[in-house]
N, C-alpha and C. Protein backbone atom coordinates (compact mmCIF):
# COMPACT_ATOMS: atom_id res chain seq x y z
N UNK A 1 -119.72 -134.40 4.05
CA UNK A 1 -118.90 -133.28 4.39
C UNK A 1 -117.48 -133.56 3.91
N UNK A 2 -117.21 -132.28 3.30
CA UNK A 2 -115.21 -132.68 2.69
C UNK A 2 -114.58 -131.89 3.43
N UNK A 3 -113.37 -132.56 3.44
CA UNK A 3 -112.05 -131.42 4.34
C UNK A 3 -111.43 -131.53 2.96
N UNK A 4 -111.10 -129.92 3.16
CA UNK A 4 -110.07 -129.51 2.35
C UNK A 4 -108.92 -128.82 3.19
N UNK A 5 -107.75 -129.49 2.50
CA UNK A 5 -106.43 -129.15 2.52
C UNK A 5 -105.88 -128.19 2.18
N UNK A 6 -105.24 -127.25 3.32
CA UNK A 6 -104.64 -125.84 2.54
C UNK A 6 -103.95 -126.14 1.26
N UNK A 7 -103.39 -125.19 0.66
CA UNK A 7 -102.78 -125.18 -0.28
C UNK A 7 -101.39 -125.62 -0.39
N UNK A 8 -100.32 -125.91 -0.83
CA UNK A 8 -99.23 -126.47 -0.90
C UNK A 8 -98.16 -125.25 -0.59
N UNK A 9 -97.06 -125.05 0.19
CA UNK A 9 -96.45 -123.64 0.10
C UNK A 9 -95.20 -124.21 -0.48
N UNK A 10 -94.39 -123.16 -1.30
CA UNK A 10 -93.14 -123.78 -2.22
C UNK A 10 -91.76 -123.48 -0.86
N UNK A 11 -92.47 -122.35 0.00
CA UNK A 11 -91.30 -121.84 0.97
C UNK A 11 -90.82 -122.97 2.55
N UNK A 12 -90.22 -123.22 2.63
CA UNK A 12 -89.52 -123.86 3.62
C UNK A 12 -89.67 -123.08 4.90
N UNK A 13 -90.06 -124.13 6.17
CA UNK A 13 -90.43 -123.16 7.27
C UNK A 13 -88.52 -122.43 7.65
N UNK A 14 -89.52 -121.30 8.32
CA UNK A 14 -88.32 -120.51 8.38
C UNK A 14 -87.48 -121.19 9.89
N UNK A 15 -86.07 -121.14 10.08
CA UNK A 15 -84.95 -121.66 10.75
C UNK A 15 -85.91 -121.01 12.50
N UNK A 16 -86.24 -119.92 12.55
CA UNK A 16 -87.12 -118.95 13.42
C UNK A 16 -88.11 -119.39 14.35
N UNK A 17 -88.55 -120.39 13.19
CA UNK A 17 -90.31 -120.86 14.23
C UNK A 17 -89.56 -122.12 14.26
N UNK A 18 -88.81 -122.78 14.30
CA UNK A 18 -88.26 -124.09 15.11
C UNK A 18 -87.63 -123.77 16.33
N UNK A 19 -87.94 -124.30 17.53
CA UNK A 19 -86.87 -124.18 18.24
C UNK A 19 -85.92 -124.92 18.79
N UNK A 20 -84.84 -124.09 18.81
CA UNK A 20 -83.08 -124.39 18.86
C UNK A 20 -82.74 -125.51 20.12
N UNK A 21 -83.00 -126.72 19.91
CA UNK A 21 -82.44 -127.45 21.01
C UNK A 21 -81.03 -127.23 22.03
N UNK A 22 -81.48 -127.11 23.01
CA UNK A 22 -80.58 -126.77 24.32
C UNK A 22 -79.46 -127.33 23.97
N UNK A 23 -78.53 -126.28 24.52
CA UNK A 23 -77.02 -126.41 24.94
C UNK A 23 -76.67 -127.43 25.89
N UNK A 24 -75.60 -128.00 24.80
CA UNK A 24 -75.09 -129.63 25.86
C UNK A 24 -74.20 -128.98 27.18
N UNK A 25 -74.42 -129.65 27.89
CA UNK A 25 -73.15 -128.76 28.87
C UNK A 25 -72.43 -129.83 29.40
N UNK A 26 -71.33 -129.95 29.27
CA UNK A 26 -70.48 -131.02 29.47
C UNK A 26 -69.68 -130.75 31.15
N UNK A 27 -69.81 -132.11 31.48
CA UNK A 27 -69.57 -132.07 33.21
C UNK A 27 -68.18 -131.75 33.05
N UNK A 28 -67.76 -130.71 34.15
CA UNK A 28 -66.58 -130.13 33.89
C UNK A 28 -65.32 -131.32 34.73
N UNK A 29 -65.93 -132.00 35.77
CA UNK A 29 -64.82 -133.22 36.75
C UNK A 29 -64.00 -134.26 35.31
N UNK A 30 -64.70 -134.27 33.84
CA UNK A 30 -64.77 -135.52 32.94
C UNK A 30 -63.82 -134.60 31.94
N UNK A 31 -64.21 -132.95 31.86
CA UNK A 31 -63.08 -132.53 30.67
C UNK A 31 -61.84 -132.01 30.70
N UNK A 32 -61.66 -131.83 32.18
CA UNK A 32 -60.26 -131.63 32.95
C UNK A 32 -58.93 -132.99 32.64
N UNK A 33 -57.89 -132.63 32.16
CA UNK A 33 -57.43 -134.10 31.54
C UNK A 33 -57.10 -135.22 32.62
N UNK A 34 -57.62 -136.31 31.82
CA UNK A 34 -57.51 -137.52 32.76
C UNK A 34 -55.80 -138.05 32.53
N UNK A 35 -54.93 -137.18 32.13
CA UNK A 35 -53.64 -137.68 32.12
C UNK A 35 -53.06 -137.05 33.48
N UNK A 36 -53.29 -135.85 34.04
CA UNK A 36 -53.58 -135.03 35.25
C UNK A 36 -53.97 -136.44 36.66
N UNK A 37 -54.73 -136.94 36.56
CA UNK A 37 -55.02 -137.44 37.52
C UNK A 37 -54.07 -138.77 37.23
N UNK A 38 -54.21 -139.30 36.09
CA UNK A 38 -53.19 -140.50 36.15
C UNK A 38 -51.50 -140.48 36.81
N UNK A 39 -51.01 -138.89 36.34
CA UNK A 39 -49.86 -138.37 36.59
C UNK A 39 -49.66 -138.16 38.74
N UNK A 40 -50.73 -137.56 38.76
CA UNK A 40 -51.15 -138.01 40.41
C UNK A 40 -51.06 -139.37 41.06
N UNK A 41 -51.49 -140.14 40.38
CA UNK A 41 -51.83 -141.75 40.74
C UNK A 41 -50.25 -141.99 40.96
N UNK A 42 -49.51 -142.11 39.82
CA UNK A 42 -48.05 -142.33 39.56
C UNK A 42 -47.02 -141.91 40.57
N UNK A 43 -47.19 -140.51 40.61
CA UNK A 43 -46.34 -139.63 41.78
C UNK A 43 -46.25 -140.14 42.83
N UNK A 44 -47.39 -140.34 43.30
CA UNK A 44 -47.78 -141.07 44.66
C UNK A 44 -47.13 -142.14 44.47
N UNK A 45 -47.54 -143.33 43.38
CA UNK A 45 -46.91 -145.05 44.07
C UNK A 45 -45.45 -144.87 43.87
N UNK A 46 -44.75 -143.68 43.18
CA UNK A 46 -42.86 -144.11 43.08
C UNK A 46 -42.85 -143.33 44.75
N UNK A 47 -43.61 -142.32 45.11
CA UNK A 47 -43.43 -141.55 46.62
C UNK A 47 -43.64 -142.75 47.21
N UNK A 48 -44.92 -143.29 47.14
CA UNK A 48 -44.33 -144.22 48.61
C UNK A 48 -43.78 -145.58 48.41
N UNK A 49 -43.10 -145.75 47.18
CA UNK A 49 -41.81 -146.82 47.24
C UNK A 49 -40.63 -146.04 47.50
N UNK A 50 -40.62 -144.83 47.17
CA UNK A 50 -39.44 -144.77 47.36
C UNK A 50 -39.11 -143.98 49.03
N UNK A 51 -39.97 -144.00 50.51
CA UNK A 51 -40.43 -143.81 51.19
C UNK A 51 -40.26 -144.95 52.15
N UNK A 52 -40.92 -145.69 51.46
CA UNK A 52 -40.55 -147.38 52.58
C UNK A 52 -38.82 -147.81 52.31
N UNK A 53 -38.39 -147.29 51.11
CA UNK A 53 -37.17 -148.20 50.53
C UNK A 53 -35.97 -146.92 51.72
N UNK A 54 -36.29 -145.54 51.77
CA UNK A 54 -35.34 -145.15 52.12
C UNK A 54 -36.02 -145.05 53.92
N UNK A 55 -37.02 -145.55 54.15
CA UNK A 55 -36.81 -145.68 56.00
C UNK A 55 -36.28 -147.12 55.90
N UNK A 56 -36.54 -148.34 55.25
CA UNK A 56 -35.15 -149.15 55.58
C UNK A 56 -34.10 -149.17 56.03
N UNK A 57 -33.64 -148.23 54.55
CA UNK A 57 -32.37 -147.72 54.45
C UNK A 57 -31.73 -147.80 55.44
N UNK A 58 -32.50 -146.18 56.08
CA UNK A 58 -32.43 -145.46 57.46
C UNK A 58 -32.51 -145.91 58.42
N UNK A 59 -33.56 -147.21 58.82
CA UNK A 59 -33.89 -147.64 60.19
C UNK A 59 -32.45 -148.65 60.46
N UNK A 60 -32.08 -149.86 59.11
CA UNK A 60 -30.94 -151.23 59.40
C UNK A 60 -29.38 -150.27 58.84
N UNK A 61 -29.41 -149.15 58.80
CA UNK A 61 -28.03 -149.02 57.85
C UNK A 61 -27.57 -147.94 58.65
N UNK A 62 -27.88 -146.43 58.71
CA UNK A 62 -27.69 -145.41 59.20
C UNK A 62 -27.92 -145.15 60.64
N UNK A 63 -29.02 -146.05 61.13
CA UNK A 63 -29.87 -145.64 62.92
C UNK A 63 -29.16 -145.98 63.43
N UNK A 64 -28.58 -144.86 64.90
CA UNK A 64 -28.02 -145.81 65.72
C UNK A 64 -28.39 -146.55 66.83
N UNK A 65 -29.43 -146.62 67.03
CA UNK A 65 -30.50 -147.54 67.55
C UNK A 65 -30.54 -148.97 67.10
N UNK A 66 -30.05 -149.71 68.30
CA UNK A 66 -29.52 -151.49 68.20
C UNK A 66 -30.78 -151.96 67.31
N UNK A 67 -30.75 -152.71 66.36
CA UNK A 67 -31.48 -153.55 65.80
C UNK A 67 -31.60 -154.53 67.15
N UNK A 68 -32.88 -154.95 66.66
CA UNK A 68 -33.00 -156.19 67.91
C UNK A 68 -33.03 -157.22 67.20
N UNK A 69 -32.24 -158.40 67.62
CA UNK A 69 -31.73 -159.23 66.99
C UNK A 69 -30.56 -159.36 66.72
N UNK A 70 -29.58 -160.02 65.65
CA UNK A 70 -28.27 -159.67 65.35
C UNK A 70 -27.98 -158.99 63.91
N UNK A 71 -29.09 -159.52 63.13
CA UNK A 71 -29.00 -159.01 61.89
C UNK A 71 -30.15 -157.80 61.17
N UNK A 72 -29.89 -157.35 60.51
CA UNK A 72 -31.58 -156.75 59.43
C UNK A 72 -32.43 -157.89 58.86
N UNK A 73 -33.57 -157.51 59.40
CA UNK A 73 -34.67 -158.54 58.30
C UNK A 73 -33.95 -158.48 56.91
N UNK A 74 -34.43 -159.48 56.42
CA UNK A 74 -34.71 -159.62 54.96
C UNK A 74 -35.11 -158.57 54.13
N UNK A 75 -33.79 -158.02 53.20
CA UNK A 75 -34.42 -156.81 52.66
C UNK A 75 -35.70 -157.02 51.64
N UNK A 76 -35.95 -158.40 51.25
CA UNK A 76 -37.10 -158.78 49.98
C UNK A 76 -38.20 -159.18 51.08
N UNK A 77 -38.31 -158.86 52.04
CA UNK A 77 -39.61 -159.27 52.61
C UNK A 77 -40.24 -157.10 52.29
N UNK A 78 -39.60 -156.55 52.49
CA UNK A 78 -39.53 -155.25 52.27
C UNK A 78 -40.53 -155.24 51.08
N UNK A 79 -39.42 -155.47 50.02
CA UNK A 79 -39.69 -155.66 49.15
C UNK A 79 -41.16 -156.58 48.41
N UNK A 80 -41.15 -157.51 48.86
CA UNK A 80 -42.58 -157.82 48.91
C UNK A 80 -44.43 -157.15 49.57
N UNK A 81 -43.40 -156.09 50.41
CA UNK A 81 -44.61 -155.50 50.23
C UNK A 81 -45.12 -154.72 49.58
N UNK A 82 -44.05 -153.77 49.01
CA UNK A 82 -44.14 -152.97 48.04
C UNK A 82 -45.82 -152.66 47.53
N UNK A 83 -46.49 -153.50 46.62
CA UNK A 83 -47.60 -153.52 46.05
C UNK A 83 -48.64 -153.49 47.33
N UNK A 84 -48.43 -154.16 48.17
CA UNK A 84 -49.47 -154.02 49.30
C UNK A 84 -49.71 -152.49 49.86
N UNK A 85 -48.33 -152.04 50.32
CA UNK A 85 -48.36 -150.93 50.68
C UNK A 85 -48.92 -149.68 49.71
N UNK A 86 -48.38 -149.44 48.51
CA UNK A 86 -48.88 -148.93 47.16
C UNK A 86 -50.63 -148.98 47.35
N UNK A 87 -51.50 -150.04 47.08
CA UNK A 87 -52.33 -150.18 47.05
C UNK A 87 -52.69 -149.56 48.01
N UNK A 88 -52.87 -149.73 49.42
CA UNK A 88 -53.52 -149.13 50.66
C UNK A 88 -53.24 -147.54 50.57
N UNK A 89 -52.59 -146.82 50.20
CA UNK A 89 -52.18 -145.76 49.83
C UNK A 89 -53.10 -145.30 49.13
N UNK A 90 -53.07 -145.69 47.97
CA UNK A 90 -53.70 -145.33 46.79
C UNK A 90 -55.12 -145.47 46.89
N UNK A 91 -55.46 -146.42 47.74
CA UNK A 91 -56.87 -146.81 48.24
C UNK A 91 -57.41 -145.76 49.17
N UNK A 92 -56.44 -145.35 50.32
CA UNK A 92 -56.64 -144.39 50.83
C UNK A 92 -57.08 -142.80 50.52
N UNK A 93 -56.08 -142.46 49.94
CA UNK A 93 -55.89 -141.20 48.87
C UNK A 93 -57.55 -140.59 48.13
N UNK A 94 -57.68 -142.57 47.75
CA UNK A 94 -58.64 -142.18 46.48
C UNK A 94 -60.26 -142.00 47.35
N UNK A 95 -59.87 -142.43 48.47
CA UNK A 95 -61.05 -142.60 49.23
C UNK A 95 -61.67 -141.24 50.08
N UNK A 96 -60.56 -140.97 50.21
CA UNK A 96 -60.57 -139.25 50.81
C UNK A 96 -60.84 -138.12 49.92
N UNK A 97 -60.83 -138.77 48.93
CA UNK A 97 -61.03 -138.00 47.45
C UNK A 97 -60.11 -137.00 47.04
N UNK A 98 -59.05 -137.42 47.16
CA UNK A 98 -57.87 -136.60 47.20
C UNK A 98 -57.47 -136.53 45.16
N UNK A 99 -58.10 -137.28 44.67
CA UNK A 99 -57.87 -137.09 43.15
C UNK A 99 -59.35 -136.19 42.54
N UNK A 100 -60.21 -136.35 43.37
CA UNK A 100 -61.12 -135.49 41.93
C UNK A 100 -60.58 -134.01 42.33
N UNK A 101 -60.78 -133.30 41.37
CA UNK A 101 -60.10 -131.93 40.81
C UNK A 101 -61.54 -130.98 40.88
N UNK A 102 -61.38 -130.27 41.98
CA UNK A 102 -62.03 -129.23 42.47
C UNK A 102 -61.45 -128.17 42.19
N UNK A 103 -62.44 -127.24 41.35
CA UNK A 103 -62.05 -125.70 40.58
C UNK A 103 -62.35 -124.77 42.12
N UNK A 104 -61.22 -124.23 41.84
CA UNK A 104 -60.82 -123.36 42.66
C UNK A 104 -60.44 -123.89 44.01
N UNK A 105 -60.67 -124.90 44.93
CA UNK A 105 -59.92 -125.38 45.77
C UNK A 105 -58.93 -124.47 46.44
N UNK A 106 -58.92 -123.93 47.40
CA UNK A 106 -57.05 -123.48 47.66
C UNK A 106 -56.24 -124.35 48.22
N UNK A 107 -54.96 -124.06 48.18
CA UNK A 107 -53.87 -125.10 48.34
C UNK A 107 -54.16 -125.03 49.68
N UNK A 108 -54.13 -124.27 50.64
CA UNK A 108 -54.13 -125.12 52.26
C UNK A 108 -55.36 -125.68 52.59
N UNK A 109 -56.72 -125.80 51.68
CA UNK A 109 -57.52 -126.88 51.79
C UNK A 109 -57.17 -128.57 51.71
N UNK A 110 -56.21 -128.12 49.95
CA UNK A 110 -55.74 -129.58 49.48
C UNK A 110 -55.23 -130.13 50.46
N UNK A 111 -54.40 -128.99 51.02
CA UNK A 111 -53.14 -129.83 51.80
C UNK A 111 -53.35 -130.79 53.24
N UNK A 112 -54.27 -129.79 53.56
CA UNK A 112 -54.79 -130.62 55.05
C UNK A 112 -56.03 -132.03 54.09
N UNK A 113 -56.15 -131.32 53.33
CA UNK A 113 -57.33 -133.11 53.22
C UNK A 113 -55.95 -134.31 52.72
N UNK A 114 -54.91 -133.63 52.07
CA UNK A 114 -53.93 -135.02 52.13
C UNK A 114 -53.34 -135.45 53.63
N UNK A 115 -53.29 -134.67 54.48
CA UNK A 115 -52.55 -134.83 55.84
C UNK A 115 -53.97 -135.36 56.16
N UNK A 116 -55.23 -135.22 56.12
CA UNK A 116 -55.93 -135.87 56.94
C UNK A 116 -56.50 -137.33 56.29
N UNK A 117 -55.47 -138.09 55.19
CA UNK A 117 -56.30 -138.83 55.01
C UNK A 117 -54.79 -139.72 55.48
C-alpha cells in the first residue's frame, strides 16, 4: 500500500487561518513610574528629619517647661538617631502599604491609612 502526498501549493497560508496570539497585558502597580514612589520614599525621610530636628529645637530651646536636669542632652545623640528613626518610619509606611499606588483611591481614604499607620 502507498501514501501519496498532496500536491505542493506555491501560496503561503493565509495570515487568517493562524491564530493571533493574545494580548500581553502589562500589570498596571509596575507601569505607573517608579520615580513617583521613590520621590515618596524621599519626602518622607527629609519629613521626619526634619520633624525630630525641629521638636528638639522646640522641646531644649523655645519650651518653657524646665528641662530636667541642668542642661539639654547632647544634641548628636539626636542626631544619631536620625537613621534609626528614618528607617522605622519608612518600615512602617511601607508596611501599611502606604506606597503602592491604587487607581482611583480617594484622598480621605489615603489620608486616614497614613494617620492609621
Amino acid at each position: 500500500m502507498t501514501t501519496t502526498l498532496p500536491p505542493p501549493t506555491d501560496t503561503a497560508p493565509s495570515p487568517a487561518a493562524e491564530p493571533s496570539p493574545p494580548a500581553r497585558r502589562h500589570p498596571r502597580a509596575h507601569s505607573i513610574q517608579p520615580w513617583f514612589t521613590l520621590a515618596l520614599l524621599a519626602g518622607d525621610a527629609v519629613c521626619v528629619v526634619a520633624a525630630l530636628l525641629l521638636a528638639y529645637q522646640y522641646r531644649f530651646h523655645i519650651d518653657r517647661i524646665p528641662i530636667p536636669g541642668t542642661e539639654p542632652p547632647s544634641f548628636t545623640r539626636y542626631v544619631q538617631a536620625v537613621p534609626v528613626l528614618v528607617a522605622v518610619m519608612l518600615a512602617t509606611l511601607a508596611g501599611t502599604r502606604s506606597y503602592v499606588l491604587n487607581r482611583g483611591r480617594a484622598f480621605v481614604d489615603e489620608a486616614y491609612g497614613v494617620v492609621g499607620a
